[in-house]
Protein backbone atom coordinates (compact mmCIF):
# COMPACT_ATOMS: atom_id res chain seq x y z
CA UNK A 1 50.11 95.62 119.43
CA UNK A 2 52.43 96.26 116.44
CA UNK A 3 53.23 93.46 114.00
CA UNK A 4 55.68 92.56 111.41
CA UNK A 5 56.86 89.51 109.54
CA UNK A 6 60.69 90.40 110.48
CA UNK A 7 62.38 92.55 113.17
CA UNK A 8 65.98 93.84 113.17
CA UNK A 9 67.81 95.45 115.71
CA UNK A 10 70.53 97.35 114.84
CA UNK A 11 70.12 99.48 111.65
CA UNK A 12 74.11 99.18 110.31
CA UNK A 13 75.25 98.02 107.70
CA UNK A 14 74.32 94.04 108.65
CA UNK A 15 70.84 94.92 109.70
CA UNK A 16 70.26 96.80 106.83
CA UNK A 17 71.38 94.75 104.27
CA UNK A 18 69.52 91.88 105.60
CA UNK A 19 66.45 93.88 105.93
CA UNK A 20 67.21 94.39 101.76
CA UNK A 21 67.09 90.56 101.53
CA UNK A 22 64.31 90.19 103.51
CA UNK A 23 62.16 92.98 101.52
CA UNK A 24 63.44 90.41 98.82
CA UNK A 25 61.61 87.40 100.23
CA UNK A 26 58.19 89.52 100.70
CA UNK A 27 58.40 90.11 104.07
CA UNK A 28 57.42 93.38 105.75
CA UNK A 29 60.47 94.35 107.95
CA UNK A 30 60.89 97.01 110.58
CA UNK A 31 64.23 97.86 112.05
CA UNK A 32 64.91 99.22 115.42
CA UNK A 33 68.22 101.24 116.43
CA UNK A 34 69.40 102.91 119.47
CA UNK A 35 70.65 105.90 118.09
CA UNK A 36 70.87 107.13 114.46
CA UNK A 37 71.14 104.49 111.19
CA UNK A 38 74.75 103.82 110.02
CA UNK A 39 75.95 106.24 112.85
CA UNK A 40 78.27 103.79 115.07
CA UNK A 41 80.80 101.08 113.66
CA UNK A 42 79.70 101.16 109.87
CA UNK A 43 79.78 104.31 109.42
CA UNK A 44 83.24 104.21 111.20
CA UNK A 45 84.73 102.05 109.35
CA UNK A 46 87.48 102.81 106.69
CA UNK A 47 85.49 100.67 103.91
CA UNK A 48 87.89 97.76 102.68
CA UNK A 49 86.61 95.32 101.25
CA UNK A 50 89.41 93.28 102.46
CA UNK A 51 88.68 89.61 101.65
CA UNK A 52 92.29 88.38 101.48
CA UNK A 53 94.13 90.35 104.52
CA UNK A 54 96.34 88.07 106.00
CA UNK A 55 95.58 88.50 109.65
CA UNK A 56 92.01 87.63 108.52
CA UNK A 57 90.68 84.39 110.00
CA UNK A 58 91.39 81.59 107.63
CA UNK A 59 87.53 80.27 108.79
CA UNK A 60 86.53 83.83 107.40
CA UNK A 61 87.16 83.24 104.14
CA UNK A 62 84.26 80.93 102.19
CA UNK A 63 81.88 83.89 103.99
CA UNK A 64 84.39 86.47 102.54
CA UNK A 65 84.13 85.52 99.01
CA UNK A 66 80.25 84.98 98.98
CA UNK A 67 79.68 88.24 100.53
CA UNK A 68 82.45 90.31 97.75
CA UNK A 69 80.66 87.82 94.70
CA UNK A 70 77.68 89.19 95.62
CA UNK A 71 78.77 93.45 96.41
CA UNK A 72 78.43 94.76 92.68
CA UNK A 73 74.84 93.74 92.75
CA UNK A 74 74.46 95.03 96.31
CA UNK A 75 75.93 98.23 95.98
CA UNK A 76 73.74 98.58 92.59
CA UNK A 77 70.59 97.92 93.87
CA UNK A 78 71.73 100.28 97.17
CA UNK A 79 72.17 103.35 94.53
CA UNK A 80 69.03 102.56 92.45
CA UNK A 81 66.99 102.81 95.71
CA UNK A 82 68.16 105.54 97.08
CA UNK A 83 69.60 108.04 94.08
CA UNK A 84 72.95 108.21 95.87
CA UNK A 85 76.27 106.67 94.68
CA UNK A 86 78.61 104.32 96.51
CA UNK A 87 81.91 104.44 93.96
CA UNK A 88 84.46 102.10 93.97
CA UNK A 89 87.37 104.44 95.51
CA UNK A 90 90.12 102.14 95.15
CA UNK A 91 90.98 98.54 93.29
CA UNK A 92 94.56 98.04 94.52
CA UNK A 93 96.10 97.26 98.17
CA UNK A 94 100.14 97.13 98.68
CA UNK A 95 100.31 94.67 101.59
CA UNK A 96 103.49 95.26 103.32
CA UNK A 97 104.06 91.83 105.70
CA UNK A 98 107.04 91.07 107.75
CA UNK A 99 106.91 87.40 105.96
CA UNK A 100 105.69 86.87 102.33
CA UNK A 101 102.76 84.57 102.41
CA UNK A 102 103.31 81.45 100.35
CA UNK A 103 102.27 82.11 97.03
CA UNK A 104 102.33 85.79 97.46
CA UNK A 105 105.00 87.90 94.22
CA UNK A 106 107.21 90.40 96.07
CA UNK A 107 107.12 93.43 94.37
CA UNK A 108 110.40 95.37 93.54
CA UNK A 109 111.25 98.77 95.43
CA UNK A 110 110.52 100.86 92.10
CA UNK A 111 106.82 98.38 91.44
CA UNK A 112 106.28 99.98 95.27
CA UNK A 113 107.06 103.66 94.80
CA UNK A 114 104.91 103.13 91.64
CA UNK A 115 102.01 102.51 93.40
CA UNK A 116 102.79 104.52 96.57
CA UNK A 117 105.90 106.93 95.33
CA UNK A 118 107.63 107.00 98.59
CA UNK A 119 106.45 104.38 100.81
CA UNK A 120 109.23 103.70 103.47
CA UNK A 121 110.09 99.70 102.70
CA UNK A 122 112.84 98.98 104.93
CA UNK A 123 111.45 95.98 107.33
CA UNK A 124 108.50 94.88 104.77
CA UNK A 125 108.01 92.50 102.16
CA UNK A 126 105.38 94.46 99.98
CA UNK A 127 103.23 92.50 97.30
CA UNK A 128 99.86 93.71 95.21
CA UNK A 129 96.37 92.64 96.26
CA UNK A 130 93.35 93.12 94.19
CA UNK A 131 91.09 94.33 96.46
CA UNK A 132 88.47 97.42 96.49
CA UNK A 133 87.08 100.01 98.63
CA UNK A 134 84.56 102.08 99.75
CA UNK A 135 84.32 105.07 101.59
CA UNK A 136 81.86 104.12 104.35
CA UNK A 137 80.29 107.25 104.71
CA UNK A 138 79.25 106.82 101.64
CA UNK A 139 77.18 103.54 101.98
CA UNK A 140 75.97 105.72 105.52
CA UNK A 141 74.51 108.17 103.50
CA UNK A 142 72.64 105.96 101.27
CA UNK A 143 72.06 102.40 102.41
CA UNK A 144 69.49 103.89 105.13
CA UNK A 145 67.55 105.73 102.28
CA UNK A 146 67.14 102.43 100.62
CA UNK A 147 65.83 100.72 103.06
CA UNK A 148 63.17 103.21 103.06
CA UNK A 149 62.47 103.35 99.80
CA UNK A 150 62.00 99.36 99.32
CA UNK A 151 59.90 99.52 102.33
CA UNK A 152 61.55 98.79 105.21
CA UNK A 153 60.10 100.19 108.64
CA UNK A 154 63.14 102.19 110.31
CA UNK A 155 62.80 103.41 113.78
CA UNK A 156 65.43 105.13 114.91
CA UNK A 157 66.17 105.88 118.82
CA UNK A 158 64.06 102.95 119.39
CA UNK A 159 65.94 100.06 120.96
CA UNK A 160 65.01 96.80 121.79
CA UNK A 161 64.94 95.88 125.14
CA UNK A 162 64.64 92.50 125.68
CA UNK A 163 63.06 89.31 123.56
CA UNK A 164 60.19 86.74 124.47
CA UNK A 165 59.22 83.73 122.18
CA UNK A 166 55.94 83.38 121.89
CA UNK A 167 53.39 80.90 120.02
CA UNK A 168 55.13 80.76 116.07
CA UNK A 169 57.15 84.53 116.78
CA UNK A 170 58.20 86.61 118.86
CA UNK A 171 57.44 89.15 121.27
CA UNK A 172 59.68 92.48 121.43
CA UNK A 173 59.90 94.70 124.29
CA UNK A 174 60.78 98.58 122.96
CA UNK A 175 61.61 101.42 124.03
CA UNK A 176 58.23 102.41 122.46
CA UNK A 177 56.12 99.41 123.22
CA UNK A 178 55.81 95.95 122.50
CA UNK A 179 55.81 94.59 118.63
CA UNK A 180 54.87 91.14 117.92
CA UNK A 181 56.86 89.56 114.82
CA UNK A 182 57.38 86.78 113.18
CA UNK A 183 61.10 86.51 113.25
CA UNK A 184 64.16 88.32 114.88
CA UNK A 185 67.57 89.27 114.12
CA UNK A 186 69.92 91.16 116.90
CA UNK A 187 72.44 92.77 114.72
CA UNK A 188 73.41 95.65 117.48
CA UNK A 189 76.36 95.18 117.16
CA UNK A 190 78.67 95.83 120.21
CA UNK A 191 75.51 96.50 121.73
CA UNK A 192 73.91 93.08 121.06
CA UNK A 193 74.68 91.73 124.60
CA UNK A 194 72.28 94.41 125.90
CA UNK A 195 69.53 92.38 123.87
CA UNK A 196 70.97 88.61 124.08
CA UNK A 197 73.36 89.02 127.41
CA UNK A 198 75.00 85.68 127.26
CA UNK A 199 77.04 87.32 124.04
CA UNK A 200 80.45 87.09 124.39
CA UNK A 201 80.98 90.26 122.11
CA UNK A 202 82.93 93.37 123.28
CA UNK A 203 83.23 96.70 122.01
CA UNK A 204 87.00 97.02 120.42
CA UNK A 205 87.44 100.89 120.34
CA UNK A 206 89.25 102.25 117.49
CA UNK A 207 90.51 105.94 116.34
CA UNK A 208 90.76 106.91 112.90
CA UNK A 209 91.56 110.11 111.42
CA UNK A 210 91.48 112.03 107.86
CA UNK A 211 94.83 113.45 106.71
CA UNK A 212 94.84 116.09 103.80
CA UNK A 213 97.41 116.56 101.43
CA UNK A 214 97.76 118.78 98.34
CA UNK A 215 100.09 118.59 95.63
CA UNK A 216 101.68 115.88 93.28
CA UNK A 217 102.76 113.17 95.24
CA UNK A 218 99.56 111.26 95.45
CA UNK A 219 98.54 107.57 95.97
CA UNK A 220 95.60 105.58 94.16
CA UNK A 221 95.83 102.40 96.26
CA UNK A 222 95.82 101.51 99.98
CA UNK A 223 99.03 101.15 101.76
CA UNK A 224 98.68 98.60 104.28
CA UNK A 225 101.15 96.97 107.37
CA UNK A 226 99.80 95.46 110.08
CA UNK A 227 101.00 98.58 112.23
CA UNK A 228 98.51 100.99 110.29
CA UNK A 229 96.79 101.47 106.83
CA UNK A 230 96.40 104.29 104.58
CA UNK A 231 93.15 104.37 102.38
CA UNK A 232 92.86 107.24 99.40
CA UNK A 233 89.49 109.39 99.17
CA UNK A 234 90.49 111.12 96.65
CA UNK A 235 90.88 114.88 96.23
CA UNK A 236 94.31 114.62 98.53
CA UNK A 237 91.93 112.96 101.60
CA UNK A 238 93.27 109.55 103.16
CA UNK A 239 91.83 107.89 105.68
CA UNK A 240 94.28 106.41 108.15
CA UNK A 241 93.40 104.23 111.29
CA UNK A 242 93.57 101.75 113.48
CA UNK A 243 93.96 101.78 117.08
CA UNK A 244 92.69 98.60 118.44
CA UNK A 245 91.71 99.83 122.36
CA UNK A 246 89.55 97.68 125.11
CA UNK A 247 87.81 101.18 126.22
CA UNK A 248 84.39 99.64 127.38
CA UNK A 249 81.61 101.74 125.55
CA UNK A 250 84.36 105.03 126.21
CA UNK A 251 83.82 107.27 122.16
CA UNK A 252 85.81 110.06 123.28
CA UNK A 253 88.52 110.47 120.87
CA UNK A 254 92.00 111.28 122.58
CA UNK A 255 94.81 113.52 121.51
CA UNK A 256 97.55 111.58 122.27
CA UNK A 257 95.95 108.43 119.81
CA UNK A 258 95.43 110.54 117.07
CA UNK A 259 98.95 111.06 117.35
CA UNK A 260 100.15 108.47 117.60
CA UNK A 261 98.13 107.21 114.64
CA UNK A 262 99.29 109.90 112.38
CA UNK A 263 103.10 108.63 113.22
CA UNK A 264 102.99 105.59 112.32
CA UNK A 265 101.34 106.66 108.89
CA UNK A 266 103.78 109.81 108.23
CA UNK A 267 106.62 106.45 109.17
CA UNK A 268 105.02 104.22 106.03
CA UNK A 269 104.25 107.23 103.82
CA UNK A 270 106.70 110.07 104.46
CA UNK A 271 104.63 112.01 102.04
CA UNK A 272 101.90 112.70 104.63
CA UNK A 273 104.28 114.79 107.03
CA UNK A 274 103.27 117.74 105.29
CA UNK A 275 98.94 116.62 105.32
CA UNK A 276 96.53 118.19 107.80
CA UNK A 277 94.58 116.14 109.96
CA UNK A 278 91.13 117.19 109.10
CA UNK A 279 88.77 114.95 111.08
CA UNK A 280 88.95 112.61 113.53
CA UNK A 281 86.63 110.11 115.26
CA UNK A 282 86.38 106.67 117.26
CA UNK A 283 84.16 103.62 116.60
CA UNK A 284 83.60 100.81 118.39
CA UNK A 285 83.75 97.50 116.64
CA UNK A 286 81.91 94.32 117.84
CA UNK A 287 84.24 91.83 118.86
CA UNK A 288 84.33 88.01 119.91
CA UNK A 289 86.44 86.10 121.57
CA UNK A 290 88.55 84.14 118.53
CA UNK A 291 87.46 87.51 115.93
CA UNK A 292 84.77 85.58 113.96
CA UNK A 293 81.71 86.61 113.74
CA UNK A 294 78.22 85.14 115.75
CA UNK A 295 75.77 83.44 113.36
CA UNK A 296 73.25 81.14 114.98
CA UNK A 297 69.89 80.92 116.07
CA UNK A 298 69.27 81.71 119.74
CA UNK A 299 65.49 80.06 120.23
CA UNK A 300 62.85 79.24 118.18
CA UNK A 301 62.33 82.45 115.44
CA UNK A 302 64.83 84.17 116.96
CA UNK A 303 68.67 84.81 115.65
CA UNK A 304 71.97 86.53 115.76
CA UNK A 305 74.63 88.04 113.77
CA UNK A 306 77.27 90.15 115.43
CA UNK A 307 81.03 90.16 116.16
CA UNK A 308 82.21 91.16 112.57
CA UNK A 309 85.06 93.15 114.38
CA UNK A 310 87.20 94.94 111.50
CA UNK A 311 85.24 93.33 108.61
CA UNK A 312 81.56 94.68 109.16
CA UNK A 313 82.23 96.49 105.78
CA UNK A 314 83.46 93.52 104.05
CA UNK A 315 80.75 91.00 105.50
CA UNK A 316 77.62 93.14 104.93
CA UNK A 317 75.58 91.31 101.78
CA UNK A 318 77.26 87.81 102.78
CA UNK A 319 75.82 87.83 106.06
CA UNK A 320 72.47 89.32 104.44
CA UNK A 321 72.55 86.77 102.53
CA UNK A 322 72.87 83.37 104.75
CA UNK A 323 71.11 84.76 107.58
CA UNK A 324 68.04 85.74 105.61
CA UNK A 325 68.10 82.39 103.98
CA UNK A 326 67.89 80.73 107.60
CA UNK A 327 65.56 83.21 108.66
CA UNK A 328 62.84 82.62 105.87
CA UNK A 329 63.38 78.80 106.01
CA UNK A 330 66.11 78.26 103.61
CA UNK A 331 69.24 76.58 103.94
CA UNK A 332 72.24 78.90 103.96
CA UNK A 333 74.50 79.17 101.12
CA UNK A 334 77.67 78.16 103.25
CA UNK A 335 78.50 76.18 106.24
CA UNK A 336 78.10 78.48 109.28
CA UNK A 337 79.21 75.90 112.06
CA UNK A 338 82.30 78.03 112.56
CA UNK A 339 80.41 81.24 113.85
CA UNK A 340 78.13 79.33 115.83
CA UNK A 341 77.68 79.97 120.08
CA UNK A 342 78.61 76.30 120.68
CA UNK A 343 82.28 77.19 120.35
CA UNK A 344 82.14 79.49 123.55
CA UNK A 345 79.79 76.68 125.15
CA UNK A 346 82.39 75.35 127.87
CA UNK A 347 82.68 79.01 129.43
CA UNK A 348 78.90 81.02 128.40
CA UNK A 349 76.50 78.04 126.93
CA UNK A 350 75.32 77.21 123.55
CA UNK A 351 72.42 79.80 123.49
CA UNK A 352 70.74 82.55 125.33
């Protein structure tokens, strides 16, 4: 029988970082995954760190701020561990809304094509957020190395099958054999219902592509609508996404999406009608019910953190940070009473 203070499953970017925090503490920490580490929605992802999107939650955003207070020193210690570097790609969003949020400074047609020289505007009120990025392939590339290097146990194409409390821990059943920790986290993701199957969490499918463009008529921040967003790799790459599909656990990326996608893009940036599309891919985001995110303990030693949807990115060292405070005994940071099961109880329970 295997042992280990702390078990994760799921090794993206919330299992990960929590196993960082965890390492932290003192605690020896293995991490199971299903398939490869970052290799499903974080590495997916189009890497805003989008704290103040308007269709975010409003109950989103106390666990939004912790978690972008604490990303310089999480992306730092990421890059020290592993030799690789995560760069801030961007520090500017144009948020193009239908209404001007209350507060929010319009910005004038030319302050637009200033930032985004040729942006379509008709239909949008546009106005600057200060708000970074990421290119999430980055963080793929490196986070997983860290882990490694501060000590962290990763087993890859290991999943966990199913969870027993026992006497002060808790038993896992793998697809290599039972481990006996202390404490458990189920960060799988969309695929945390397989583990905990009273979950309401779906996969939301979403295609994204990579449009190349050479030339002068470039763009340093992300373009953003509702409809679609734009997000600068530099070198003439942009990475342009969402669809938003209810395909079941379907990765197959389709033609007629990608399209699609690309349209409404080339229709905000005209500039891009002349870009290739040089890669393409699908990833399917963990969703709830009300698009907040699960926090909460399931039984004795045993928790959950899942559901992030769109903001998995965005959410990684915040939810590090409160659940591995709970997890070792602590108090968290914030109040997490909004992502707890209890508000699905009427229709799946409080708990699994």
């Amino acid at each position: 029988m295997q042992y280990a203070d702390a078990a994760i499953a799921g090794a993206g970017i919330i299992g990960l970082a929590t196993a960082l925090e965890l390492r932290a503490a003192g605690y020896k920490v293995v991490v199971f995954d299903r398939a490869e580490a970052m290799s499903e929605a974080s590495r997916a992802a189009a890497g805003m760190l989008a704290g103040n999107d308007p269709e975010n939650p409003p109950a989103l955003r106390e666990l939004a701020r912790l978690s972008l207070d604490l990303y310089p020193c999480f992306l730092a210690r990421v890059e020290e561990l592993s030799g690789a570097k995560v760069p801030i790609r961007t520090t500017t969003t144009v948020q193009g809304s239908h209404q001007l949020p209350h507060g929010a400074a319009a910005l004038s047609s030319a302050e637009v094509h200033s930032l985004a020289p040729g942006a379509r505007i008709d239909g949008w009120h546009f106005y600057r957020l200060h708000e970074q990025s990421i290119d999430a392939w980055d963080l793929a590339e490196a986070l997983p190395g860290a882990a490694r290097r501060d000590g962290v146990e990763l087993r890859e194409h290991t999943p966990v099958v199913s969870v027993h409390g026992e006497n002060g821990g808790v038993l896992l059943e793998t697809s290599a054999g039972p481990v006996s920790v202390g404490c458990f986290l189920n960060a799988a993701g969309a695929w945390a219902p397989k583990i905990h199957g009273a979950l309401p969490v779906t996969p939301r499918k979403g295609h994204m592509l990579t449009a190349e463009m050479h030339g002068r008529a470039q763009m340093h921040c992300v373009l953003r609508t509702p409809n679609v967003y734009i997000v600068p790799r530099g070198n003439g790459r942009y990475t342009i996404g969402p669809t938003v599909e209810d395909a079941g656990f379907d990765k197959e990326v389709h033609a007629e999406q990608i399209h699609a996608l690309f349209r409404k893009a080339v229709d905000l940036w005209p500039a891009l009608r002349d870009a290739n599309v040089a890669e393409t891919w699908t990833g399917l985001r963990p969703g709830s019910e009300d698009g907040l995110p699960i926090l909460d303990r399931t039984a004795p030693y045993s928790w959950v953190a899942t559901g992030h949807y769109k903001n998995g990115i965005m959410l990684g060292p915040g939810t590090a940070r409160v659940m591995s405070q709970w997890m070792t005994g602590s108090s968290p940071g914030l109040d997490l009473a909004p992502f707890a099961m209890e508000r699905f109880a009427a229709v799946y329970g409080a708990g699994s």
